[in-house]
C-alpha atoms as a PDB file:
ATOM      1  CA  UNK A   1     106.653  71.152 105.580  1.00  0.00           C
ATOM      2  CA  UNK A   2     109.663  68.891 106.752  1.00  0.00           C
ATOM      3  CA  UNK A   3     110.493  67.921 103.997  1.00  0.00           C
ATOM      4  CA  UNK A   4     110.711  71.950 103.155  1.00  0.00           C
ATOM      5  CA  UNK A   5     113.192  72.572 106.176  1.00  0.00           C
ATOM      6  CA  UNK A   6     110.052  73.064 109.205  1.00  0.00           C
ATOM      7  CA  UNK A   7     112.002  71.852 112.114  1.00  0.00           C
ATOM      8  CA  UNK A   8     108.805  70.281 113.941  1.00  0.00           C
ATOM      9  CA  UNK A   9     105.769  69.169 112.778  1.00  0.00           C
ATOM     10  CA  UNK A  10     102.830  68.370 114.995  1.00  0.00           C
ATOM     11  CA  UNK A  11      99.991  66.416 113.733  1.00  0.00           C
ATOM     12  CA  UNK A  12      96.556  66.147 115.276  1.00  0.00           C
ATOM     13  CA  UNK A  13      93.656  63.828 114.114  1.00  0.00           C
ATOM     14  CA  UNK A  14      91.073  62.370 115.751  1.00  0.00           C
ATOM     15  CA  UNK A  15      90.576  59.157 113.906  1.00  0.00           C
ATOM     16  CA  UNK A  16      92.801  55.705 115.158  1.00  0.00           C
ATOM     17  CA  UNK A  17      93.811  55.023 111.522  1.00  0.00           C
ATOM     18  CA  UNK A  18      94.546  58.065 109.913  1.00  0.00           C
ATOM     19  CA  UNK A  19      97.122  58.504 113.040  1.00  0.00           C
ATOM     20  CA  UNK A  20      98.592  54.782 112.030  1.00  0.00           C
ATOM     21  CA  UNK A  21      98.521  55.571 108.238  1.00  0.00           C
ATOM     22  CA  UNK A  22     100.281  58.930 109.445  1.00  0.00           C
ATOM     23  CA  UNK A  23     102.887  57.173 111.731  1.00  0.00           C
ATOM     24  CA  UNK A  24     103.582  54.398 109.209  1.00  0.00           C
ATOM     25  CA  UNK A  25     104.273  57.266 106.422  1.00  0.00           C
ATOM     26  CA  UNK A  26     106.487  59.786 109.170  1.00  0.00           C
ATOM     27  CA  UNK A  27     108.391  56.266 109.793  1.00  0.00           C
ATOM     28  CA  UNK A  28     109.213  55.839 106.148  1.00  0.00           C
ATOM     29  CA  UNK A  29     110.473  59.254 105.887  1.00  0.00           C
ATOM     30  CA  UNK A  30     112.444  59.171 108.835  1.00  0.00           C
ATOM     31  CA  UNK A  31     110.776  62.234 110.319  1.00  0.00           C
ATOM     32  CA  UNK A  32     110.007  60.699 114.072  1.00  0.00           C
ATOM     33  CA  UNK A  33     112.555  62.930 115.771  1.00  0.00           C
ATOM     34  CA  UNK A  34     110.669  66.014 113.789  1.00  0.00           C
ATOM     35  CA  UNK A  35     107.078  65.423 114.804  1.00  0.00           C
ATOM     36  CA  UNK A  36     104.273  65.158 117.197  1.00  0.00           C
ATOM     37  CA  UNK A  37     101.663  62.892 116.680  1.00  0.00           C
ATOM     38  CA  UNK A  38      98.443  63.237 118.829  1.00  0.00           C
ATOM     39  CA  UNK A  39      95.236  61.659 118.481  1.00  0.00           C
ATOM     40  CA  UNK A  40      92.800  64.365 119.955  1.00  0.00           C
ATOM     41  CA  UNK A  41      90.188  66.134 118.891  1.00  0.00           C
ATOM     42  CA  UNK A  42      91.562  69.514 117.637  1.00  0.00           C
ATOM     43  CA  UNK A  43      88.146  71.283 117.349  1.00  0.00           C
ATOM     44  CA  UNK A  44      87.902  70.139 121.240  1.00  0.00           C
ATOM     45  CA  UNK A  45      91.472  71.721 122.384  1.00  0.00           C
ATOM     46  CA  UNK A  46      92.988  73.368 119.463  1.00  0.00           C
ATOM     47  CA  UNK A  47      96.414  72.661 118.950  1.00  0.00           C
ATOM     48  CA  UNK A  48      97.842  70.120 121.828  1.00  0.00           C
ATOM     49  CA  UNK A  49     101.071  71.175 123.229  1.00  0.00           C
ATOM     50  CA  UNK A  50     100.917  74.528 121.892  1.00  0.00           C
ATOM     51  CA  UNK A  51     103.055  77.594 123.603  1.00  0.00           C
ATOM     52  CA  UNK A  52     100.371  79.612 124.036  1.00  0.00           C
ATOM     53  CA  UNK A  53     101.358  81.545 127.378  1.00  0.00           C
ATOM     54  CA  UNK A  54     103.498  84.446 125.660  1.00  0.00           C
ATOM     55  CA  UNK A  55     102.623  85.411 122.697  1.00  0.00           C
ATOM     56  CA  UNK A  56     106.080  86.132 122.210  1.00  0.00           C
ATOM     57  CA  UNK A  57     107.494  83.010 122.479  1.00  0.00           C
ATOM     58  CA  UNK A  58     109.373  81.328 119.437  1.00  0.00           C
ATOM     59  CA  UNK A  59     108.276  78.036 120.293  1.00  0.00           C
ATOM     60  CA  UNK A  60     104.749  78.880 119.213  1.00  0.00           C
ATOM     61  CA  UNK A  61     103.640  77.524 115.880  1.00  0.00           C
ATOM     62  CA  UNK A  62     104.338  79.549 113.377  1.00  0.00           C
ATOM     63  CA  UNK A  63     101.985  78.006 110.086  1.00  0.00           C
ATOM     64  CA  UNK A  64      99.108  76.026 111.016  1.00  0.00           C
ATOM     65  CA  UNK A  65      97.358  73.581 108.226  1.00  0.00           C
ATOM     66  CA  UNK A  66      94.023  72.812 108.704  1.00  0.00           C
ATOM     67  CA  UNK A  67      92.075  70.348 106.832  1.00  0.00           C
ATOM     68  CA  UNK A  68      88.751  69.157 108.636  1.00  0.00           C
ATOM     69  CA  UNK A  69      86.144  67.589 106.882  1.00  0.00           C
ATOM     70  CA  UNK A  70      83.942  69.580 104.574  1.00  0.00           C
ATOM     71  CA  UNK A  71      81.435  69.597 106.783  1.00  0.00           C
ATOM     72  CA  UNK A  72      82.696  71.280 109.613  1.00  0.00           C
ATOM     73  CA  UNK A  73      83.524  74.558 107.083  1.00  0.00           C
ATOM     74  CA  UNK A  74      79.956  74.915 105.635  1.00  0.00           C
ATOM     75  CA  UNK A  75      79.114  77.220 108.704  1.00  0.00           C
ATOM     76  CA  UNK A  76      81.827  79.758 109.457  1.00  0.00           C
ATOM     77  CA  UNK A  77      80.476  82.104 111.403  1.00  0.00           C
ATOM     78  CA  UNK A  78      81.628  82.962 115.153  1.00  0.00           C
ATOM     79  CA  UNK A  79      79.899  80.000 116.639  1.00  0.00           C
ATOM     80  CA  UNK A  80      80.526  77.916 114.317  1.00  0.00           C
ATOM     81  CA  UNK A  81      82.843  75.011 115.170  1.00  0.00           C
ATOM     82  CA  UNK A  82      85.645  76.771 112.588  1.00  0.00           C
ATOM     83  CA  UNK A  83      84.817  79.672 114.037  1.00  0.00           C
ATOM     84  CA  UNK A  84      85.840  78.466 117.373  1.00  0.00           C
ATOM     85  CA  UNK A  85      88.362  76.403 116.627  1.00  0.00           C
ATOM     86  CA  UNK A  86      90.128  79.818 114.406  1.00  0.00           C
ATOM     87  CA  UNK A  87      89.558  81.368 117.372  1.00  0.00           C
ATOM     88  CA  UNK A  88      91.003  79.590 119.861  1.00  0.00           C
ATOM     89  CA  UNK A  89      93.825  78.623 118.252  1.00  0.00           C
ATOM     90  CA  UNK A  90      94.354  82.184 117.019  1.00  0.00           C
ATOM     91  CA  UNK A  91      95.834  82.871 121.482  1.00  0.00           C
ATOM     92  CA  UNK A  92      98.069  79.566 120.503  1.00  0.00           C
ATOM     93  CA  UNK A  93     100.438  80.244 117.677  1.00  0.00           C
ATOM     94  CA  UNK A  94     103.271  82.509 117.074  1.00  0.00           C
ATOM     95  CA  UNK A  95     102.840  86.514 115.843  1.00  0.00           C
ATOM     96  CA  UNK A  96     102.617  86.830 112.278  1.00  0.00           C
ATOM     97  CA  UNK A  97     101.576  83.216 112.314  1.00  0.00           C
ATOM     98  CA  UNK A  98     100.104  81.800 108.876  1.00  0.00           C
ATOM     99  CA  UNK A  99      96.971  79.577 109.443  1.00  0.00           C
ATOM    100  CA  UNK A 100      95.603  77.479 106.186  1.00  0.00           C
ATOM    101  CA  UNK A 101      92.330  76.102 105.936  1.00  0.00           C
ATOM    102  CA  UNK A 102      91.780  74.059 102.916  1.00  0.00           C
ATOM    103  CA  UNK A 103      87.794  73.652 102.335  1.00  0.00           C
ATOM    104  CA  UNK A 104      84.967  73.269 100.415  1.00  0.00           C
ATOM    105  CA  UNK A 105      84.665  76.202  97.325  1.00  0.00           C
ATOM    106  CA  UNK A 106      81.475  77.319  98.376  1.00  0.00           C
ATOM    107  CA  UNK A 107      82.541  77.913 102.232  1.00  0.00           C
ATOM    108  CA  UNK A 108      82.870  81.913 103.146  1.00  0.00           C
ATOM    109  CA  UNK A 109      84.959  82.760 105.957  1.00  0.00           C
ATOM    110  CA  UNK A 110      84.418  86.172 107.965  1.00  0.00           C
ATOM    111  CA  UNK A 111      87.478  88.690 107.360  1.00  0.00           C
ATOM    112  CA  UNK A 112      88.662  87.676 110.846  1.00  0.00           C
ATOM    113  CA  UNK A 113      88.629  85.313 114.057  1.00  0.00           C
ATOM    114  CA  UNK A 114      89.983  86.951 116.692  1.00  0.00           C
ATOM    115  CA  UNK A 115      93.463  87.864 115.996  1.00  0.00           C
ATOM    116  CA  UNK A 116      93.041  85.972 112.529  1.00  0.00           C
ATOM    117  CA  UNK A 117      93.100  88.247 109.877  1.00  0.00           C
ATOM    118  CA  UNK A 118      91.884  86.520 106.277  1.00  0.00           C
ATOM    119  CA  UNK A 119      93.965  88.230 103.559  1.00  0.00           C
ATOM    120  CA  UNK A 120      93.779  85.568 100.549  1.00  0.00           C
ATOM    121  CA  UNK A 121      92.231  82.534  99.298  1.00  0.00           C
ATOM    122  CA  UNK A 122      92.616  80.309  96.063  1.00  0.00           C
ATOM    123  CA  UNK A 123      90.093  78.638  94.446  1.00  0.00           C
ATOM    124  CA  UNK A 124      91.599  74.899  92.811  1.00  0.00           C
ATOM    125  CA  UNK A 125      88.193  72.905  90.970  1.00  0.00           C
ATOM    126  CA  UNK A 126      85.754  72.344  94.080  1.00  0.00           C
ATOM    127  CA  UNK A 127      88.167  73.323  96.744  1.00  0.00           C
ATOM    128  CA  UNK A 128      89.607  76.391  98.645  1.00  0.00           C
ATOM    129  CA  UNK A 129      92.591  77.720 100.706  1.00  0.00           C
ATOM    130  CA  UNK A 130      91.731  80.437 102.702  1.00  0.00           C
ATOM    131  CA  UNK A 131      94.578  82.018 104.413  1.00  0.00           C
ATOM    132  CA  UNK A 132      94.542  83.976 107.666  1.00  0.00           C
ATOM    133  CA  UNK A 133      97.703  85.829 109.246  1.00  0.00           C
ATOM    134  CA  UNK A 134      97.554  86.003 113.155  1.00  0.00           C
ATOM    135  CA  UNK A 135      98.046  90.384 113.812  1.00  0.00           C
ATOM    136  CA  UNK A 136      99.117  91.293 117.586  1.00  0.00           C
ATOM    137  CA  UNK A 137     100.098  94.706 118.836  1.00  0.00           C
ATOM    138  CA  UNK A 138      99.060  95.829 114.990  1.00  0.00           C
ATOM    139  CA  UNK A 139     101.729  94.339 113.860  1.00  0.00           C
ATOM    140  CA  UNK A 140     100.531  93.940 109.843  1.00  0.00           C
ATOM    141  CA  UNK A 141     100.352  91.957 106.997  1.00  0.00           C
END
């Protein structure tokens, strides 16, 4: 996404050497003024550092990545912890937002998470993207 124009990139992971292999690679690039790296759990607080008082507000996130472990998309339902992580994270990014989750082929999302509306998904060999679009005030698609 930086390298496509993003202006800030904030990176979450919860493991001590993906976040060095991820620091050594945005210090190669030269992308350390462009991006926030946080070693959290993101299924814990969603995304760290998020604008989430005003929906409004064009600091929010505005495209959201995920790609968790296969595991953690096998369930999807409400209470699952995708489920609650989609949902929670659906009060923390921008209208209109796009949220990617890249998963296993055979995982099924529900048509939405809160404010998280699924509208497409691609199939590529044993994985998915499922897209959502975050819809406040009925503001569409």
């Amino acid at each position: 996404a930086l390298s496509r124009g993003a202006r800030h990139a904030i990176m979450v992971d919860k493991d001590h050497d993906a976040v060095k292999r991820a620091r050594q690679n945005i210090e190669k690039l030269r992308f350390q003024d462009q991006t926030t790296l946080i070693l959290t759990d993101v299924f814990r607080y969603g995304i760290p550092g998020s604008k989430n008082q005003h929906p409004d507000d064009s600091d929010c996130c505005d495209l959201v990545f995920l790609d968790p472990p296969y595991i953690f998309s096998r369930h999807t339902g409400p209470d699952s912890d995708i489920g609650k992580l989609l949902w929670k994270i659906s009060g923390q990014v921008a209208p209109l937002a796009l949220v990617v989750v890249r998963h296993d082929k055979h995982s099924e999302f529900l048509p939405a998470y809160n404010t998280l509306h699924q509208y497409d998904r691609r199939e590529y060999g044993n994985m998915a993207l499922t897209f959502f679009k975050n819809i406040i005030d009925g503001r569409g698609v």
